[in-house]
Protein backbone atom coordinates (compact mmCIF):
# COMPACT_ATOMS: atom_id res chain seq x y z
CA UNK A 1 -49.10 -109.47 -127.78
CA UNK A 2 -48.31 -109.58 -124.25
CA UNK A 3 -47.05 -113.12 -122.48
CA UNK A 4 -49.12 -114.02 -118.91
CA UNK A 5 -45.76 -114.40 -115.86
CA UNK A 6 -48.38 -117.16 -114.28
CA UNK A 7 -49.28 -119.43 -117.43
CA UNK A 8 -46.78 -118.02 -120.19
CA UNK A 9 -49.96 -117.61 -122.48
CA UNK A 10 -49.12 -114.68 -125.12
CA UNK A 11 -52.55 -113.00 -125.11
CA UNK A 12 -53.76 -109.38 -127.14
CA UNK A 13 -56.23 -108.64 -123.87
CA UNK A 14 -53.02 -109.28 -121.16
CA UNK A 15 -53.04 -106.28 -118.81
CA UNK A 16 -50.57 -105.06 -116.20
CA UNK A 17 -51.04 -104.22 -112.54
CA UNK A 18 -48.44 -102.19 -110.43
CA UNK A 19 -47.49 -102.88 -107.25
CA UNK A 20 -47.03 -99.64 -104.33
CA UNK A 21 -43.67 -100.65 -104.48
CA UNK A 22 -43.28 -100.18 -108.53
CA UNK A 23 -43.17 -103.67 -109.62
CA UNK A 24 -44.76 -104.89 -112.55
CA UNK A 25 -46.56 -107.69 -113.07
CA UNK A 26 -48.64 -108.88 -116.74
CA UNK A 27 -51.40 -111.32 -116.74
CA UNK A 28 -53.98 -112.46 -119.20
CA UNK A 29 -56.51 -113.37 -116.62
CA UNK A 30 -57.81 -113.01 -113.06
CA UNK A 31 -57.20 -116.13 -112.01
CA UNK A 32 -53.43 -115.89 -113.20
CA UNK A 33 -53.47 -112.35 -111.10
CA UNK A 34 -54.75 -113.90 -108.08
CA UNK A 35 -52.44 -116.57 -108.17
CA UNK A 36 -49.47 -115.31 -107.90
CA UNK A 37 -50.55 -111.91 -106.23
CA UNK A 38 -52.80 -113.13 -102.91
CA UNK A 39 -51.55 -113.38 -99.84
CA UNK A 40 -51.77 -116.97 -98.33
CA UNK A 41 -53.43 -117.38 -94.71
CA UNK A 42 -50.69 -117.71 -92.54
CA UNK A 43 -52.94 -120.98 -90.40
CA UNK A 44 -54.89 -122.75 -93.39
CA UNK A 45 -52.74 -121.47 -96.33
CA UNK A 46 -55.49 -120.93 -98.13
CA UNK A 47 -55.07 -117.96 -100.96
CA UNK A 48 -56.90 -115.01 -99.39
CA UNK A 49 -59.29 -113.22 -101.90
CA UNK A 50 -61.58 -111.48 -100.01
CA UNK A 51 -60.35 -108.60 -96.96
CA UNK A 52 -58.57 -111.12 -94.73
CA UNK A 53 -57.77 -110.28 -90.84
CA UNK A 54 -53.88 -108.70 -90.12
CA UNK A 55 -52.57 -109.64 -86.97
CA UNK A 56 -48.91 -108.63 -85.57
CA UNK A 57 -47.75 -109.08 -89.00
CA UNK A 58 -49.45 -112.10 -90.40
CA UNK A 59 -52.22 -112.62 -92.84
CA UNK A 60 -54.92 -114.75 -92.34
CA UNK A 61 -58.42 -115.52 -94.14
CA UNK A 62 -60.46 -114.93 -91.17
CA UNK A 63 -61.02 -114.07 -87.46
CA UNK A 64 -61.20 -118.11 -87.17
CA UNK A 65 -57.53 -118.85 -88.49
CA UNK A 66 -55.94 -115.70 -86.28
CA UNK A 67 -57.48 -116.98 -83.35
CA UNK A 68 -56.65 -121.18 -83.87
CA UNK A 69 -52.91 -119.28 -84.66
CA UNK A 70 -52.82 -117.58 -81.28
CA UNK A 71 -53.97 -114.42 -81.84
CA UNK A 72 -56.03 -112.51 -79.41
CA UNK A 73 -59.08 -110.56 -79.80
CA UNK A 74 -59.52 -111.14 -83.78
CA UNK A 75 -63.22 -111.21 -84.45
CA UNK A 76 -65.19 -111.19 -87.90
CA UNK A 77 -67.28 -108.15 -88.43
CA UNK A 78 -71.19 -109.54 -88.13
C-alpha cells in the first residue's frame, strides 16, 4: 500500500502524479491532490480549480480578482 502526503491514509488505490519539474507527489484521493497541488488566487485566496486568469506573474480565480488586484485589461471569456 501506498501512504496519501495530504492525509497520511495508507491506501491500495493511492496514485502518483508528476510534476514538469520531476517531483513526485502520492495521493489517495482528488481532494487530497487538489489540496496541496492548486494554486491559490493571489486576491481572494481561494484554491483555484478551474483555468484561473495569469497576470504579470500572479494567479488568480478570475478576471474579477485580477482586476480588484490592479491588473489591467483581465476579462472572463463570455
Amino acid at each position: 500500500m501506498t501512504r496519501c502526503e495530504v492525509c497520511g491514509n495508507d491506501y491500495d488505490l493511492a496514485f502518483h502524479v508528476e510534476t514538469k519539474d520531476g517531483a513526485r507527489h502520492t495521493f489517495d484521493s482528488f481532494a487530497c491532490a487538489i489540496h496541496r497541488m492548486a494554486p491559490i488566487c493571489d486576491h481572494c485566496r481561494v484554491q483555484i480549480i478551474g483555468q484561473g486568469v495569469e497576470a504579470e506573474g500572479q494567479w488568480f480565480c478570475g478576471a474579477h480578482c485580477a482586476r480588484a488586484a490592479g491588473k489591467q485589461g483581465i476579462v472572463d471569456r463570455v
